[in-house]
N, C-alpha and C. Protein backbone atom coordinates (compact mmCIF):
# COMPACT_ATOMS: atom_id res chain seq x y z
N UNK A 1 4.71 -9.67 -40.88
CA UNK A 1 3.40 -9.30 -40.38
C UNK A 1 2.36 -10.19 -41.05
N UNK A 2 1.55 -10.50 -40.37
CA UNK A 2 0.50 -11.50 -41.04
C UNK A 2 -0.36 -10.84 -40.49
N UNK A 3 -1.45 -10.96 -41.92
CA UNK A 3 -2.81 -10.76 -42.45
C UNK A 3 -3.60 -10.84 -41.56
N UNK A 4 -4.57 -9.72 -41.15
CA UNK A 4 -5.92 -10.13 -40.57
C UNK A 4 -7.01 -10.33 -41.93
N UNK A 5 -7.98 -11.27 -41.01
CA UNK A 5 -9.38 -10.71 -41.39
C UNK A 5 -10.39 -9.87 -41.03
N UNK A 6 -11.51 -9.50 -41.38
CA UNK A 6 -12.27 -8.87 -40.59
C UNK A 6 -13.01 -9.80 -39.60
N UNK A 7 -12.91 -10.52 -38.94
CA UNK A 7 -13.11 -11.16 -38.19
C UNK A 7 -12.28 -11.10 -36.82
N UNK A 8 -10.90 -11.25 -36.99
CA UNK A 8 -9.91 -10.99 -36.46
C UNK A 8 -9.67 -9.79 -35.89
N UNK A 9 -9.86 -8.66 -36.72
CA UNK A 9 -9.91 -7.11 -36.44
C UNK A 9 -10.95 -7.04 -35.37
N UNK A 10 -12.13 -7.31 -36.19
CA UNK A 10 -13.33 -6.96 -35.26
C UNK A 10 -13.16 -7.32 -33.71
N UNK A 11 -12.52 -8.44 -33.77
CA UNK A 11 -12.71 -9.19 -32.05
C UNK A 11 -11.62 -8.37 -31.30
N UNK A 12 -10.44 -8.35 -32.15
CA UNK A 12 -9.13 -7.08 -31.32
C UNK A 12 -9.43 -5.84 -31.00
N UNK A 13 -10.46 -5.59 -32.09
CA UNK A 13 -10.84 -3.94 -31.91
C UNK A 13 -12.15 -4.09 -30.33
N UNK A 14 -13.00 -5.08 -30.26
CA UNK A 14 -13.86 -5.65 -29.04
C UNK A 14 -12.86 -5.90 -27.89
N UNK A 15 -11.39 -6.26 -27.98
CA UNK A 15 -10.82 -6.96 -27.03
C UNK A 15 -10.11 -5.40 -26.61
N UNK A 16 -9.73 -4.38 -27.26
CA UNK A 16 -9.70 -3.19 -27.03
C UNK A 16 -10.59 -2.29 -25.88
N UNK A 17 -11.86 -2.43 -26.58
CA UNK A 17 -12.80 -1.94 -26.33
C UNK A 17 -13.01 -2.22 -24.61
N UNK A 18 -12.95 -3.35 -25.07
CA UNK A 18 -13.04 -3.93 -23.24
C UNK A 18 -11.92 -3.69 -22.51
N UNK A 19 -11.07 -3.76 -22.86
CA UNK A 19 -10.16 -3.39 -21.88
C UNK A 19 -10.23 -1.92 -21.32
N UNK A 20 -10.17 -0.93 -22.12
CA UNK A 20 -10.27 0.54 -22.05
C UNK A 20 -11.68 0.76 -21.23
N UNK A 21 -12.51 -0.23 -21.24
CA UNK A 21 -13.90 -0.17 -20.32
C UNK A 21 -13.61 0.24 -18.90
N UNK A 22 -12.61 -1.09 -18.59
CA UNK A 22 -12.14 -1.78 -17.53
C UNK A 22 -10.99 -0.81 -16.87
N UNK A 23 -10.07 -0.42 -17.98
CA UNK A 23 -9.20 0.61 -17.22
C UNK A 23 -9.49 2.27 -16.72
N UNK A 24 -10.51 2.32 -18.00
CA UNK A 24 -10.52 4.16 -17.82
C UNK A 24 -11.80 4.46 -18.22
N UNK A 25 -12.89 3.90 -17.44
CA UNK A 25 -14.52 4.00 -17.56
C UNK A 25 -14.50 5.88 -17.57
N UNK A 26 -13.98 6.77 -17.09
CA UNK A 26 -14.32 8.11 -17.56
C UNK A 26 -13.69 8.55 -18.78
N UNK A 27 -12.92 7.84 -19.87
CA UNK A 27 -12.17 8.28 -20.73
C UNK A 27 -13.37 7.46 -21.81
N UNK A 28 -14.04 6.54 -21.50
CA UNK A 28 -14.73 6.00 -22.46
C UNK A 28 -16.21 6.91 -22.58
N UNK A 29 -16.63 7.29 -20.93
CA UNK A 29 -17.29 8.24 -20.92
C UNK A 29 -17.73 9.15 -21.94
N UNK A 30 -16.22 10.23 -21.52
CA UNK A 30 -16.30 11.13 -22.14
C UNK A 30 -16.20 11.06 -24.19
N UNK A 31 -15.65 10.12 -24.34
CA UNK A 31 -15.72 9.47 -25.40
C UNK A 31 -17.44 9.23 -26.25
N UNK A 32 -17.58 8.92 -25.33
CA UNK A 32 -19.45 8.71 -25.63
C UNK A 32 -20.37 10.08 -25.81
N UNK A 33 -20.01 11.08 -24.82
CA UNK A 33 -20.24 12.50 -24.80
C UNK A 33 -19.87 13.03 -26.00
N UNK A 34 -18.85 13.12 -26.76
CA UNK A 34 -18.02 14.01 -27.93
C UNK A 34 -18.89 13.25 -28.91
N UNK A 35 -19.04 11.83 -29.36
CA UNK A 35 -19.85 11.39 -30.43
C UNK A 35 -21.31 12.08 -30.04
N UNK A 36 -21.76 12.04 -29.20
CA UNK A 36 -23.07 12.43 -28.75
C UNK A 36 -23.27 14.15 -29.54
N UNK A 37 -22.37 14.68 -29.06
CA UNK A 37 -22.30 15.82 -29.72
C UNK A 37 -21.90 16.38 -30.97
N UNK A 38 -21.12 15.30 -31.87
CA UNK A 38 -20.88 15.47 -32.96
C UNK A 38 -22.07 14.73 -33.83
N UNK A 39 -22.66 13.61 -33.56
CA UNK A 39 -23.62 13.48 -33.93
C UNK A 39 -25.09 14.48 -34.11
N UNK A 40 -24.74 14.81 -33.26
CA UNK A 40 -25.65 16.48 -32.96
C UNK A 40 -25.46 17.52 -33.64
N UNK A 41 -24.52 17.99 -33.77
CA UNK A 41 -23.72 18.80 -34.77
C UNK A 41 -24.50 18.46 -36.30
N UNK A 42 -23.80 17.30 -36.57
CA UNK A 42 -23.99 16.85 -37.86
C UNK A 42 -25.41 16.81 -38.15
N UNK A 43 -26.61 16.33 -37.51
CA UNK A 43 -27.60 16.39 -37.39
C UNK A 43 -28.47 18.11 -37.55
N UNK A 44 -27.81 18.49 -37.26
CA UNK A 44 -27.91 20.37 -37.12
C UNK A 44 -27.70 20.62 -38.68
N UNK A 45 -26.60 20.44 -39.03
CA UNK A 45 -26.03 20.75 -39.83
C UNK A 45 -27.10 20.60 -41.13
N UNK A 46 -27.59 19.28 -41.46
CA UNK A 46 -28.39 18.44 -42.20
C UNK A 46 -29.63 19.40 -42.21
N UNK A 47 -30.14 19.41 -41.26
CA UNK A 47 -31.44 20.36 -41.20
C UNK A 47 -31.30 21.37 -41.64
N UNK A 48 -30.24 22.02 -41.33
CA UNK A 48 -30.13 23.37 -41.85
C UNK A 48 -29.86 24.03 -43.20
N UNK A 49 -29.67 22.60 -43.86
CA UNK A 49 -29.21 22.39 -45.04
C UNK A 49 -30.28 21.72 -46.40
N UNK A 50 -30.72 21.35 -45.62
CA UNK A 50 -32.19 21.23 -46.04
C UNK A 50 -33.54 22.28 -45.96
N UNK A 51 -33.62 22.20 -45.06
CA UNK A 51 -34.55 23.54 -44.44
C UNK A 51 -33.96 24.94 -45.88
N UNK A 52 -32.74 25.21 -45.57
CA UNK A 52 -32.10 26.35 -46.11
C UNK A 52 -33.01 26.41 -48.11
N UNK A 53 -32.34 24.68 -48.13
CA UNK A 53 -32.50 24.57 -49.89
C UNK A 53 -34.17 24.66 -50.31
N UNK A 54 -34.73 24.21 -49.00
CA UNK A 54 -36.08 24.39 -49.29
C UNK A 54 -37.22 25.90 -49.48
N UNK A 55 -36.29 26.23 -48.20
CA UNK A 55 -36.57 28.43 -48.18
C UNK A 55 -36.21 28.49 -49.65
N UNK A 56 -34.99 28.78 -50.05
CA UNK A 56 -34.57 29.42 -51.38
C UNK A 56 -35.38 28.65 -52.21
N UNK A 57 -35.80 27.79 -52.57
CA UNK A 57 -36.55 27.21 -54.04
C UNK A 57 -37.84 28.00 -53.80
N UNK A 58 -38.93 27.76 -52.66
CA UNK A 58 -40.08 28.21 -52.43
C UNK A 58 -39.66 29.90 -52.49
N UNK A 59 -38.99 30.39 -51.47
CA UNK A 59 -38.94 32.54 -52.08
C UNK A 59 -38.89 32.45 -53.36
N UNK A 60 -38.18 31.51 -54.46
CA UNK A 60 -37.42 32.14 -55.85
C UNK A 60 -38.77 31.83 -56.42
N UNK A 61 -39.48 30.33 -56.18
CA UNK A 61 -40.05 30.15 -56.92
C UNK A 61 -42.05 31.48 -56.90
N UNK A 62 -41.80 31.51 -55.63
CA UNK A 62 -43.01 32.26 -55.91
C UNK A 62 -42.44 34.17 -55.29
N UNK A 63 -41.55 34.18 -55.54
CA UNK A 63 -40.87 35.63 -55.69
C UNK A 63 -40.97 36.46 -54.22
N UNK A 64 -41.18 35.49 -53.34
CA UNK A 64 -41.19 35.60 -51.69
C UNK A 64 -39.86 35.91 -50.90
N UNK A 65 -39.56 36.91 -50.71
CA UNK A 65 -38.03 37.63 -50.60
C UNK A 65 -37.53 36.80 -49.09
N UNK A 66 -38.33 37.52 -48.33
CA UNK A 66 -38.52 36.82 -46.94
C UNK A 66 -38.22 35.54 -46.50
N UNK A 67 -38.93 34.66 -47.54
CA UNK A 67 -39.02 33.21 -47.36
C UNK A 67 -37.31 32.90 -48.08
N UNK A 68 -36.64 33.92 -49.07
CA UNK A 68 -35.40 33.92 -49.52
C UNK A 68 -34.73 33.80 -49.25
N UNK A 69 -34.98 35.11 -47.62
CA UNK A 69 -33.78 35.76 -47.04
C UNK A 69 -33.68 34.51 -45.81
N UNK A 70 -34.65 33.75 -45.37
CA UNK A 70 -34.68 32.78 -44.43
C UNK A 70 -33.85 31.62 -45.11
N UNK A 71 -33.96 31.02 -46.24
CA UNK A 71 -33.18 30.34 -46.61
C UNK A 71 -31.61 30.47 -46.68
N UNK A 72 -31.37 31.92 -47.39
CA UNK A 72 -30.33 32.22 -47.57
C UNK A 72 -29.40 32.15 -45.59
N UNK A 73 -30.42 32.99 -44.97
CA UNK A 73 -29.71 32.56 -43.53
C UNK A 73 -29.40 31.00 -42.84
N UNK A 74 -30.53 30.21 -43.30
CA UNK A 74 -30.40 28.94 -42.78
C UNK A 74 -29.16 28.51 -43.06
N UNK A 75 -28.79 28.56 -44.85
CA UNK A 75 -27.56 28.27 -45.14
C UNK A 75 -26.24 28.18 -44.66
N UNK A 76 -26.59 30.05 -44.59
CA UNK A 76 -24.99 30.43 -43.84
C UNK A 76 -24.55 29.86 -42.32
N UNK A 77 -26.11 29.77 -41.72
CA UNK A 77 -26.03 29.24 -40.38
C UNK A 77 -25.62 27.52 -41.12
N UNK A 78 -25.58 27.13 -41.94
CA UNK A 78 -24.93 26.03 -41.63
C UNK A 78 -23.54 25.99 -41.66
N UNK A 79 -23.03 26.72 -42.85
CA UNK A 79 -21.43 26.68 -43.10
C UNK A 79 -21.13 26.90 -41.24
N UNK A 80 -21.55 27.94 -40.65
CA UNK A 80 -21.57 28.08 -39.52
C UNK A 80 -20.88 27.18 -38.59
N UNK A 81 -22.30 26.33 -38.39
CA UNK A 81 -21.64 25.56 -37.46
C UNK A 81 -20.98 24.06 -37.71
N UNK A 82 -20.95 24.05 -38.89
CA UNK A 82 -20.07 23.23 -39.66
C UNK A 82 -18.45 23.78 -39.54
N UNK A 83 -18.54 24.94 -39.61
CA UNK A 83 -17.33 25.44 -39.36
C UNK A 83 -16.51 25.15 -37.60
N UNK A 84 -17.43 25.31 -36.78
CA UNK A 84 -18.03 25.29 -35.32
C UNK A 84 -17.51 23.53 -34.78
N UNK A 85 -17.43 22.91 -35.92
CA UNK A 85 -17.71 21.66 -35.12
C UNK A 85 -16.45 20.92 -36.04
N UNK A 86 -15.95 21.13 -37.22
CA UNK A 86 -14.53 21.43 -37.52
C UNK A 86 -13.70 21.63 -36.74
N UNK A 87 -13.45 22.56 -36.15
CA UNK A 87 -12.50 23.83 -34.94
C UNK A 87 -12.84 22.51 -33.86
N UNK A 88 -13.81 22.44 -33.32
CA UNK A 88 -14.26 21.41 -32.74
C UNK A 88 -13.39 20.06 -32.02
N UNK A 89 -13.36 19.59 -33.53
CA UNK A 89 -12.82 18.24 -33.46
C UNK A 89 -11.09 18.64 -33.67
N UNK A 90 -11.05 19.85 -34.39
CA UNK A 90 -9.50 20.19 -34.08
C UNK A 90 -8.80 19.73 -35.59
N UNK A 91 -10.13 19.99 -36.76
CA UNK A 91 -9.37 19.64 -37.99
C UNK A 91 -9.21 20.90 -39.05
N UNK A 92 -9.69 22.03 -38.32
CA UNK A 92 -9.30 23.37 -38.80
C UNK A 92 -8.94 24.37 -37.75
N UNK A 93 -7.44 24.47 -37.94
CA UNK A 93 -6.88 25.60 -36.76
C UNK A 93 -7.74 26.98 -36.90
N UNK A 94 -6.96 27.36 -35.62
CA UNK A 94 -8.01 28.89 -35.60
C UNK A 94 -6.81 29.60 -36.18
N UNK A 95 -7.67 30.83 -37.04
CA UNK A 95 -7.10 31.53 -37.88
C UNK A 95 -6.55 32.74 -36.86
């Protein structure tokens, strides 16, 4: 077996690419759709995860339960759909 470079890769992985264009334009499609949505996901996820850490510092810090209990939910809503998009992609079976 002989060595690629990344040069080499790159153009096979392009010479791929094109072909699969050419043979099965709805498989690349849908291909485009699932990143679309996992990008989305992940994007969700981030916010919610942020948003979440930001509720809990602001309730704790000025003793705002509410603003607590919103964080504390944002959170869980992330494990959520982190969990959601796991199952998803099919890298955690259903229990």
């Amino acid at each position: 077996m002989v060595p690629m470079d990344e040069d080499q890769v790159s153009r096979a992985i392009e010479d791929i690419e094109q072909g699969l264009r050419r043979e099965d334009p709805a498989l690349v499609q849908r291909l485009h759709h699932l990143q679309r949505r996992d990008d989305a996901a992940v994007l969700s996820i981030f916010v919610l995860l942020a948003a979440g850490a930001v509720l809990l510092a602001v309730g704790l810090a000025t003793l705002a339960w509410p603003l607590w209990a919103a964080g504390l939910a944002a959170l869980a809503a992330s494990v959520l759909v982190d969990g959601q998009r796991k199952r998803f992609l099919g890298r955690v079976p259903e229990p």
